[in-house]
Protein backbone atom coordinates (compact mmCIF):
# COMPACT_ATOMS: atom_id res chain seq x y z
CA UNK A 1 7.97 4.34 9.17
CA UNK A 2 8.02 8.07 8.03
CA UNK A 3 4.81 9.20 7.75
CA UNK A 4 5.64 10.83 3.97
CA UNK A 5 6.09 6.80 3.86
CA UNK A 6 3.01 5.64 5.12
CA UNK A 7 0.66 7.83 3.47
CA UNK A 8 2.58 7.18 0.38
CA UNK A 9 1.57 3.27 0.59
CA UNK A 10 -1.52 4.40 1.67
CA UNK A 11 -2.28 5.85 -1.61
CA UNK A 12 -0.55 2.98 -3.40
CA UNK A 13 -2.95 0.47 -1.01
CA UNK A 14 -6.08 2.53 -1.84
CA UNK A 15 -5.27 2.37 -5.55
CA UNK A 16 -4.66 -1.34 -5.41
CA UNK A 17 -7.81 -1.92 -3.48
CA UNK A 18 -9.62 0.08 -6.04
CA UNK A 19 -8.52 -1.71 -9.29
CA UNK A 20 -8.99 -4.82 -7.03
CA UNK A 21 -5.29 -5.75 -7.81
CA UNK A 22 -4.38 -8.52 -5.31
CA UNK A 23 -0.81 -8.41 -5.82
CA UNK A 24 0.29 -4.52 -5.30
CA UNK A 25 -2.03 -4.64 -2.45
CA UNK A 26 -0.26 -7.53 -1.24
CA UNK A 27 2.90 -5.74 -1.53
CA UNK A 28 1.54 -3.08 -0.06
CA UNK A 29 0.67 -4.49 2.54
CA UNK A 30 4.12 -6.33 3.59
CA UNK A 31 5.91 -2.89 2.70
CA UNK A 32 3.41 -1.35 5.74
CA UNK A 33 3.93 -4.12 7.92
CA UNK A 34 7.90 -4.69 7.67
């Protein structure tokens, strides 16, 4: 992955984490890992 990519799901991740929202950081999550 590009890493303009990553550090863009990083942020999304981080923000996720932060309003303790399971789901986006699930998503997150598989986007990273795929």
């Amino acid at each position: 992955m590009p890493s303009e990519g990553s550090s863009y799901m990083l942020k999304i991740y981080k923000a996720a984490k932060g309003r303790n929202d399971a789901m986006l950081e699930g998503l997150a999550l598989a986007l990273c890992s795929s």
